[in-house]
Protein backbone atom coordinates (compact mmCIF):
# COMPACT_ATOMS: atom_id res chain seq x y z
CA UNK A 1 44.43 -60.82 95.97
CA UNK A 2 43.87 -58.60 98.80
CA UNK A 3 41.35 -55.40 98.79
CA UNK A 4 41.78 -52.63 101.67
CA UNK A 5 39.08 -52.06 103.59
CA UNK A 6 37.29 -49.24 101.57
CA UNK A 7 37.84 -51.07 98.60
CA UNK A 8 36.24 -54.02 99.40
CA UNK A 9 33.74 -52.00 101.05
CA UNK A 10 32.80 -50.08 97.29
CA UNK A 11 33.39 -53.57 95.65
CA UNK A 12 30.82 -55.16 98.11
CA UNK A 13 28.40 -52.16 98.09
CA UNK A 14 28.09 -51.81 95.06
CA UNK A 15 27.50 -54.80 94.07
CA UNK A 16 24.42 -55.65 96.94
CA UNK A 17 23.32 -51.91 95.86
CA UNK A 18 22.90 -52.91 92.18
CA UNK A 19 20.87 -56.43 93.27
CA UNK A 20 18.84 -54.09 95.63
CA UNK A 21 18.22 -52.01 92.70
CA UNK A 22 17.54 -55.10 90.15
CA UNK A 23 14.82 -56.11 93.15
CA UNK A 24 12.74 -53.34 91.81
CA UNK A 25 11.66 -55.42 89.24
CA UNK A 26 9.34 -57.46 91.49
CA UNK A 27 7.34 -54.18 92.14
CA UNK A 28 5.36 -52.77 88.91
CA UNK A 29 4.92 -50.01 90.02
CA UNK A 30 8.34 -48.85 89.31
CA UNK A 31 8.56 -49.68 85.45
CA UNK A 32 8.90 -46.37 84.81
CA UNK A 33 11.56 -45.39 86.95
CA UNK A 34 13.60 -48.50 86.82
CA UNK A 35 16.76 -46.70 85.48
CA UNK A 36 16.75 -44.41 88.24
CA UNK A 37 15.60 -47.10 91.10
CA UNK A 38 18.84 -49.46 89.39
CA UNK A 39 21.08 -46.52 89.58
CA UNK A 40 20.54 -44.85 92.71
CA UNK A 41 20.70 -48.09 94.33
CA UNK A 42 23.99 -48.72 93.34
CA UNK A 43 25.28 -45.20 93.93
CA UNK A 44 23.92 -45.91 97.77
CA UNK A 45 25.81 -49.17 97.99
CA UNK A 46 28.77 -47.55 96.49
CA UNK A 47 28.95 -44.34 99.15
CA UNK A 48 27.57 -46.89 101.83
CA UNK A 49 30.45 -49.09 101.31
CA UNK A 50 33.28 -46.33 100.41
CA UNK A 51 32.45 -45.16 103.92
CA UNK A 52 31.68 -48.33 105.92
CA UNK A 53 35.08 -49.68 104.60
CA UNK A 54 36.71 -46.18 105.80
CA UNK A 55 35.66 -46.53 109.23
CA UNK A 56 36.55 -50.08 109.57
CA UNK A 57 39.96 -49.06 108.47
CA UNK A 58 39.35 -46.64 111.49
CA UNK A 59 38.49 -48.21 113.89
CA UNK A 60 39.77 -52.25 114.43
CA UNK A 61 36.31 -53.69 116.09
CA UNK A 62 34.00 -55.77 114.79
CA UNK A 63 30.71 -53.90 116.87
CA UNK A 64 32.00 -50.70 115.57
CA UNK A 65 31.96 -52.08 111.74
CA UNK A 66 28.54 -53.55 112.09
CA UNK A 67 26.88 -50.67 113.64
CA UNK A 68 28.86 -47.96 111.39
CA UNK A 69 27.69 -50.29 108.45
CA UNK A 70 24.21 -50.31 109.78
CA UNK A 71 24.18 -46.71 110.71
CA UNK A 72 26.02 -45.23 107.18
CA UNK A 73 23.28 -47.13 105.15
CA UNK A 74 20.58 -46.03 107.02
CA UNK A 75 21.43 -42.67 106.99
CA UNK A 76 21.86 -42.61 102.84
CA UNK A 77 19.02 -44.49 102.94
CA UNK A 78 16.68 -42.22 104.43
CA UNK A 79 17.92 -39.28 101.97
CA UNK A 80 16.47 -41.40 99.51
CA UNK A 81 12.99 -42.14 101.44
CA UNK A 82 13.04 -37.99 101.64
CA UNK A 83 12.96 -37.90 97.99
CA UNK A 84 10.98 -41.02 97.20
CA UNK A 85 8.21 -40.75 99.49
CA UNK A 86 7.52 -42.14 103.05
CA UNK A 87 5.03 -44.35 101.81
CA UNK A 88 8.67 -46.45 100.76
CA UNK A 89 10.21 -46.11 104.09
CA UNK A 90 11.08 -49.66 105.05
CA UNK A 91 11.12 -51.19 101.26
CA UNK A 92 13.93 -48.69 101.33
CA UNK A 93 15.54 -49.08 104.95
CA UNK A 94 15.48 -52.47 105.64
CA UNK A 95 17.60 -53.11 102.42
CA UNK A 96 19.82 -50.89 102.90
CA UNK A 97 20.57 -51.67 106.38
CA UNK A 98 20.93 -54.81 105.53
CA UNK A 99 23.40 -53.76 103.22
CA UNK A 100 25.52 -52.27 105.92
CA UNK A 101 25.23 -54.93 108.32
CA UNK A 102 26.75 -57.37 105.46
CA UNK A 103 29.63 -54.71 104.48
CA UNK A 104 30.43 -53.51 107.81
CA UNK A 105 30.91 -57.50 108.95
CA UNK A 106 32.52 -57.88 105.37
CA UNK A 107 35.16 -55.17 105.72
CA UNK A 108 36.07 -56.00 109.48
CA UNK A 109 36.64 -59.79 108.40
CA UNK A 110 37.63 -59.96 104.94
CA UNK A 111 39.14 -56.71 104.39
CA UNK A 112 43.22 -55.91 104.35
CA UNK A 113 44.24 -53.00 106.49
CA UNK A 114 46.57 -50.47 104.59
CA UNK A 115 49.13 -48.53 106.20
CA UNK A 116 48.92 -49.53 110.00
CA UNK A 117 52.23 -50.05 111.12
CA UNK A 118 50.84 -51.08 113.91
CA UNK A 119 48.27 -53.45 112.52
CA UNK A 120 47.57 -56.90 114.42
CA UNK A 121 45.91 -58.75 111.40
């Protein structure tokens, strides 16, 4: 089975978004808001990955994946840190760059391009 590009990407953002959401657990602070923390976590990975996998479909370069990853996530992620708080900046940002480092390199490698007549895969 083969997954396009922006499918993998949702597949594969989703899924790190929901175990960067789970990860919330360690910090007990958060009890309260755990639903929220679990969901919007996801919902990042899922846009994060939606649009990393678009742009690798784009554009046929590893370096562009990776950075676009890295750049998409960071991006979403600091619309969360605007609503969260600052004080959360890098529990926030470093997963989710992470995140789009992993998806960016997952999409470029892994992921099927659709469409491209002229595709050299």
């Amino acid at each position: 089975m083969s997954l396009s590009k922006p499918m993998l990407g949702l597949a594969l953002g989703g899924t790190l978004g929901l175990l960067d959401g789970l990860t919330g657990f360690f910090e007990p602070s958060l009890a309260p808001v755990m639903g929220s923390v679990i969901i919007f976590s996801m919902l990042k990975g899922l846009v994060s990955g939606v649009l990393i996998g678009y742009v690798s479909q784009k554009a046929d370069s590893m370096l562009v994946g990776v950075l676009a990853g890295i750049a998409i996530a960071a991006l979403l992620s600091f619309l969360v840190i605007l609503r969260a708080g600052m004080a959360l900046f890098w529990d926030i940002m470093l997963p989710g760059m992470l995140l789009g480092l992993i998806v960016g390199f997952c999409t470029q490698k892994f992921g099927q391009d659709v469409g491209a007549a002229g595709s050299h895969h």
